[in-house]
Protein backbone atom coordinates (compact mmCIF):
# COMPACT_ATOMS: atom_id res chain seq x y z
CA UNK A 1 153.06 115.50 239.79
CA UNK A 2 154.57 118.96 238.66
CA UNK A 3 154.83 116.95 234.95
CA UNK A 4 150.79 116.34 235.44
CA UNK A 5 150.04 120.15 235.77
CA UNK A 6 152.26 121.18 232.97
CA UNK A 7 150.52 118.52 230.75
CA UNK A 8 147.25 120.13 231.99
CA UNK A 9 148.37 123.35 231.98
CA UNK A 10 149.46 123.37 228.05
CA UNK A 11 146.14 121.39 227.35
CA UNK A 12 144.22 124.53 228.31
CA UNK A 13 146.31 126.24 226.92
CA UNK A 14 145.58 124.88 223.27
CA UNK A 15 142.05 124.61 224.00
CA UNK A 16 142.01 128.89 225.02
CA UNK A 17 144.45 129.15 221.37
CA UNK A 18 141.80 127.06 219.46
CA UNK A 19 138.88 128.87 220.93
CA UNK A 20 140.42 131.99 220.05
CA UNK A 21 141.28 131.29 216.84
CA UNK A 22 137.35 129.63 216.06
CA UNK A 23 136.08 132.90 217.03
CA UNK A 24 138.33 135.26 215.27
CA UNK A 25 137.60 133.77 212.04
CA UNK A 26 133.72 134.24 212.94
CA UNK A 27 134.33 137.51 213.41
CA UNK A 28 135.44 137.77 209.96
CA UNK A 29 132.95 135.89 208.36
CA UNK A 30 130.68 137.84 209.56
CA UNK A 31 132.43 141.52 208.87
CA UNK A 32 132.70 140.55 205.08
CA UNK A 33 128.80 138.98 205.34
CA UNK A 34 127.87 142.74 206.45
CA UNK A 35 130.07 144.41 203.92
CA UNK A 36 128.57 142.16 200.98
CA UNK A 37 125.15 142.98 202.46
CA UNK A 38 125.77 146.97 202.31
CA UNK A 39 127.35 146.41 198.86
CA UNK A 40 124.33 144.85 197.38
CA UNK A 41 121.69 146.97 198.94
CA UNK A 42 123.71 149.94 198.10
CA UNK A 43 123.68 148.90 194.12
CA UNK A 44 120.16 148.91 194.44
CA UNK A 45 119.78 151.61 195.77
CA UNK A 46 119.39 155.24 194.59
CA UNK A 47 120.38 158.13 197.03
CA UNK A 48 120.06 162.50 196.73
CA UNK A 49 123.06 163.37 195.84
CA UNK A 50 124.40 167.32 195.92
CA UNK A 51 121.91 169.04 193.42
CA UNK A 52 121.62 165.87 191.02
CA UNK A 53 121.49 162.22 191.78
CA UNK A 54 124.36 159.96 193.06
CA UNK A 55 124.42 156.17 192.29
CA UNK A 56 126.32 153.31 194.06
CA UNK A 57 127.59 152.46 190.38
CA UNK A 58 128.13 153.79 186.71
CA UNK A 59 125.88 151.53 185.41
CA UNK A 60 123.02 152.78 187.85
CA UNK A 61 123.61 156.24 186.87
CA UNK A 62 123.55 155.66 182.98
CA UNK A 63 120.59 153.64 183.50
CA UNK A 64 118.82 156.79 185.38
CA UNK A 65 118.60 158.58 181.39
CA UNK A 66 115.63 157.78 179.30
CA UNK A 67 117.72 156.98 176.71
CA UNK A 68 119.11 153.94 177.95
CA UNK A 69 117.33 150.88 178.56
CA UNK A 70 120.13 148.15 179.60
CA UNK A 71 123.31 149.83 180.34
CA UNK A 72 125.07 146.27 179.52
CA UNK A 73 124.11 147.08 175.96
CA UNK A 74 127.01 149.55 174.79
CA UNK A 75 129.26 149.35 172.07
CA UNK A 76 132.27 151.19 173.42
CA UNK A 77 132.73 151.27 177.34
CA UNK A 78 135.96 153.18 178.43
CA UNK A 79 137.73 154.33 182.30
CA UNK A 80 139.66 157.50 182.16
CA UNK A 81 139.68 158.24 186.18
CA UNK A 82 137.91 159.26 187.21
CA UNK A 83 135.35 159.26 184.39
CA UNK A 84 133.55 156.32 182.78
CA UNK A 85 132.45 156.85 178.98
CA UNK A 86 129.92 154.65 177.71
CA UNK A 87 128.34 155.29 174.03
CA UNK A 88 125.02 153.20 172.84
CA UNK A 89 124.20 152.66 168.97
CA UNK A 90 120.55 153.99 168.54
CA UNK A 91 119.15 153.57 165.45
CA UNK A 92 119.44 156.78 163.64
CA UNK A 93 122.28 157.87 166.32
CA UNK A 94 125.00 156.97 168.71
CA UNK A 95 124.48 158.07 172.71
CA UNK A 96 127.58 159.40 174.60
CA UNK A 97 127.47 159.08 178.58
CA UNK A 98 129.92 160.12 180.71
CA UNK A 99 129.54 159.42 183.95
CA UNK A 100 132.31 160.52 187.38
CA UNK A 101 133.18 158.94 190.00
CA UNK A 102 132.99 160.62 193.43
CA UNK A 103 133.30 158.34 196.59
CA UNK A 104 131.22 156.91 197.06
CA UNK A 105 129.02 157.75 194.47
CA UNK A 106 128.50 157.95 190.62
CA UNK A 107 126.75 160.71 188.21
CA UNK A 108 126.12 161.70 185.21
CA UNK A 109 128.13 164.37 183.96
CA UNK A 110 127.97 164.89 179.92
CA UNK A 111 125.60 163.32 177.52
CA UNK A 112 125.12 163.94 173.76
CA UNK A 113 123.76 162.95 170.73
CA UNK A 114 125.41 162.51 167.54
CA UNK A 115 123.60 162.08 164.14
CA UNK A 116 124.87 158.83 162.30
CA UNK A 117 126.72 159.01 158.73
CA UNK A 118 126.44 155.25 157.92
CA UNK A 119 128.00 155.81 154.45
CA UNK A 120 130.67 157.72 155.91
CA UNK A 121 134.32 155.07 155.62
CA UNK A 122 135.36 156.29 158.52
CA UNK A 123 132.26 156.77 161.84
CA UNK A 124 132.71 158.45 164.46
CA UNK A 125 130.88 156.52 167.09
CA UNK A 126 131.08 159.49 170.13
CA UNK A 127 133.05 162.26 171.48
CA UNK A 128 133.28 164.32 174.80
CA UNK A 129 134.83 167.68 176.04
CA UNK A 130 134.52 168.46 179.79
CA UNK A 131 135.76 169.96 182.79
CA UNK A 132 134.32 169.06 186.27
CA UNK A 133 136.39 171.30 188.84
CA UNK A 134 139.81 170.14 188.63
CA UNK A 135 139.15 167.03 186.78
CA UNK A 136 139.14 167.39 182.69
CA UNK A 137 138.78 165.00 179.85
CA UNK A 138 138.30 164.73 176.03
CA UNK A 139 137.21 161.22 174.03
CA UNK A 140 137.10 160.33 170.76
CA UNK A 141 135.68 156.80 169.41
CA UNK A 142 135.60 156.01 165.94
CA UNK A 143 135.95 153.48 163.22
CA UNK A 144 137.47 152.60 160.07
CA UNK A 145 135.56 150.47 157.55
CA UNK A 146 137.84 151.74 154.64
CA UNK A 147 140.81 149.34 153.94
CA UNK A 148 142.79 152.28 152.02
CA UNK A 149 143.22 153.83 156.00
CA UNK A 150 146.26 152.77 157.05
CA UNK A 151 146.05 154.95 160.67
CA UNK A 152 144.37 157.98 162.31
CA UNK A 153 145.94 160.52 163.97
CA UNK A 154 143.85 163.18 166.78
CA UNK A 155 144.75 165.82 168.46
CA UNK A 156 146.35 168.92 168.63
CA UNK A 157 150.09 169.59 168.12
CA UNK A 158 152.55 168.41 170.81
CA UNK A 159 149.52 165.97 172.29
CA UNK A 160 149.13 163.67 169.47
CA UNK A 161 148.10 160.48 169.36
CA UNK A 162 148.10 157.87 166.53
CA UNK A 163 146.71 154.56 166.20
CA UNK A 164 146.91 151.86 163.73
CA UNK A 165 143.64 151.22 162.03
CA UNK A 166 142.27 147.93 161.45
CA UNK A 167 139.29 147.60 159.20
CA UNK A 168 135.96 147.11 161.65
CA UNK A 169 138.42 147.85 164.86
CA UNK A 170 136.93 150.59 167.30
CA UNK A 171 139.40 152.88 168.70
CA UNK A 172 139.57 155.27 171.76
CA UNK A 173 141.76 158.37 171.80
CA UNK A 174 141.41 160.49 175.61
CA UNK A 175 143.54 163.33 177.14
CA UNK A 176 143.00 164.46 180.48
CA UNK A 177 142.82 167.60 179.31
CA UNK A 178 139.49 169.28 177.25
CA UNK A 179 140.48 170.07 173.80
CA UNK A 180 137.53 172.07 171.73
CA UNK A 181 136.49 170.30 168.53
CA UNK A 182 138.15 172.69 166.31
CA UNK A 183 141.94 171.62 168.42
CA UNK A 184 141.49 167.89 167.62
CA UNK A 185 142.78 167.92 164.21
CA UNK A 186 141.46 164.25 163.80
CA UNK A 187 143.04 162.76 160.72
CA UNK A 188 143.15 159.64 158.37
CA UNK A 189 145.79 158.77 156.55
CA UNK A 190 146.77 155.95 154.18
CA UNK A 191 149.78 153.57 155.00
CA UNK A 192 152.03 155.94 153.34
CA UNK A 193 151.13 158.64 154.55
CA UNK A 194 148.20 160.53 152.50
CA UNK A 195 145.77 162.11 154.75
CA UNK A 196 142.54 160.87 152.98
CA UNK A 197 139.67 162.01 155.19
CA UNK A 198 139.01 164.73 158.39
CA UNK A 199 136.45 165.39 161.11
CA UNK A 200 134.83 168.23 160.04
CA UNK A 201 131.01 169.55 159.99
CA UNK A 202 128.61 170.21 157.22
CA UNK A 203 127.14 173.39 157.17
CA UNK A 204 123.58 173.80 157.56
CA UNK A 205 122.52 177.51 156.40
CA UNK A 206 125.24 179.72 159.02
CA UNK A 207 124.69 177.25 161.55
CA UNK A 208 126.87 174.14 162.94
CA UNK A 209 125.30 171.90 164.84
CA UNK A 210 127.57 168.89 166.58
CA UNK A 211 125.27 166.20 165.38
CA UNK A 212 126.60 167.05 161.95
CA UNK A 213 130.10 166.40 163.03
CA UNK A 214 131.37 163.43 160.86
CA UNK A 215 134.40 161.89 158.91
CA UNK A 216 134.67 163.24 155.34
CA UNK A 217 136.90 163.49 152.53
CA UNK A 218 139.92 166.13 152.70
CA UNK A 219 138.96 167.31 149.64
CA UNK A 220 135.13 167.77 151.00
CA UNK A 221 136.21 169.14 154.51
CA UNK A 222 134.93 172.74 154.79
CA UNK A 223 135.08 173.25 159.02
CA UNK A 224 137.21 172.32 161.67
């Protein structure tokens, strides 16, 4: 008889243990149903954030710009935590977003335009400078289309950084740090070597105007 109950007893037992077990993983199912629900209404959804606008995602906030129609349609697309750059070929120019990260929310932080030099062997595509409290950052993307440029080297002494150069290859250089145009020192140079051609601007009248920021010969560079 005593052998009976125990049977019965651990029967019960299992049932309670499967019971348990059935409803724990409802719970679950249901906890990451909710959390998938937030997550897609908050990408959807646009909230006031501090003086400007904060976004669920970067691609929400770089859409928010007149500029940009479809923020899938960049050409360079870069994380440098806890900024985002994204840069967009217009037709007569290239559009530079940067966008920060702030949980939980994105925003805009720097945009620019630069003037395109389609003739120019090596393009700079975008480039950004900023401090946001204790956060800093400085981008460059460019690209070589001359087959004489064996590398490029950019920025200033003691934070250098060099890259090999493959014709039609886009390449990123960031710091988190903000360097000033005139401290990037961005140079060209052959395989052995030669520097061939600098980021520098063209004058117009007294003015300079960082849409007229481009590649150009060393022997042409007037202004760092």
């Amino acid at each position: 008889l005593s052998g009976e109950r125990e049977h019965d007893f651990q029967a019960v037992a299992k049932k309670v243990r499967k019971r348990r077990k059935i409803v724990l993983i409802s719970v679950i199912a249901t906890m990451v149903a909710v959390v998938a629900i937030v997550l897609w209404i908050g990408s959807h959804t646009v909230l006031p954030y501090g003086e400007g606008i904060g976004y669920y995602t970067s691609a929400m906030a770089v859409e928010s710009i007149s500029w940009i129609e479809d923020s899938s349609d960049y050409i360079v697309k870069e994380s440098v935590d806890p900024f985002e750059v994204s840069i967009y070929e217009k037709e007569d120019s290239y559009q530079v977003i940067v966008t920060r990260y702030q949980f939980p929310y994105w925003e805009v932080d720097y945009r620019t335009t630069l003037k395109k030099f389609p003739e120019d062997p090596v393009i700079l595509l975008g480039m950004a400078s900023m401090v946001h409290n204790d956060d800093m950052l400085s981008f460059l993307a460019v690209q070589n289309n001359d087959p004489n440029v064996g590398y490029i080297e950019i920025g200033p002494a003691g934070d250098r950084i060099r890259k090999d150069a493959p014709v039609g290859e886009i390449l990123t250089f960031s710091w988190d740090r903000s360097y000033r145009w005139n401290d990037q020192n961005a140079v060209a140079y052959s395989e052995d070597g030669t520097p061939l051609y600098e980021l520098g601007y063209d004058m117009v009248g007294n003015t300079i105007k960082i849409e007229n920021y481009h590649w150009m010969p060393v022997s042409e560079r007037k202004h760092r």
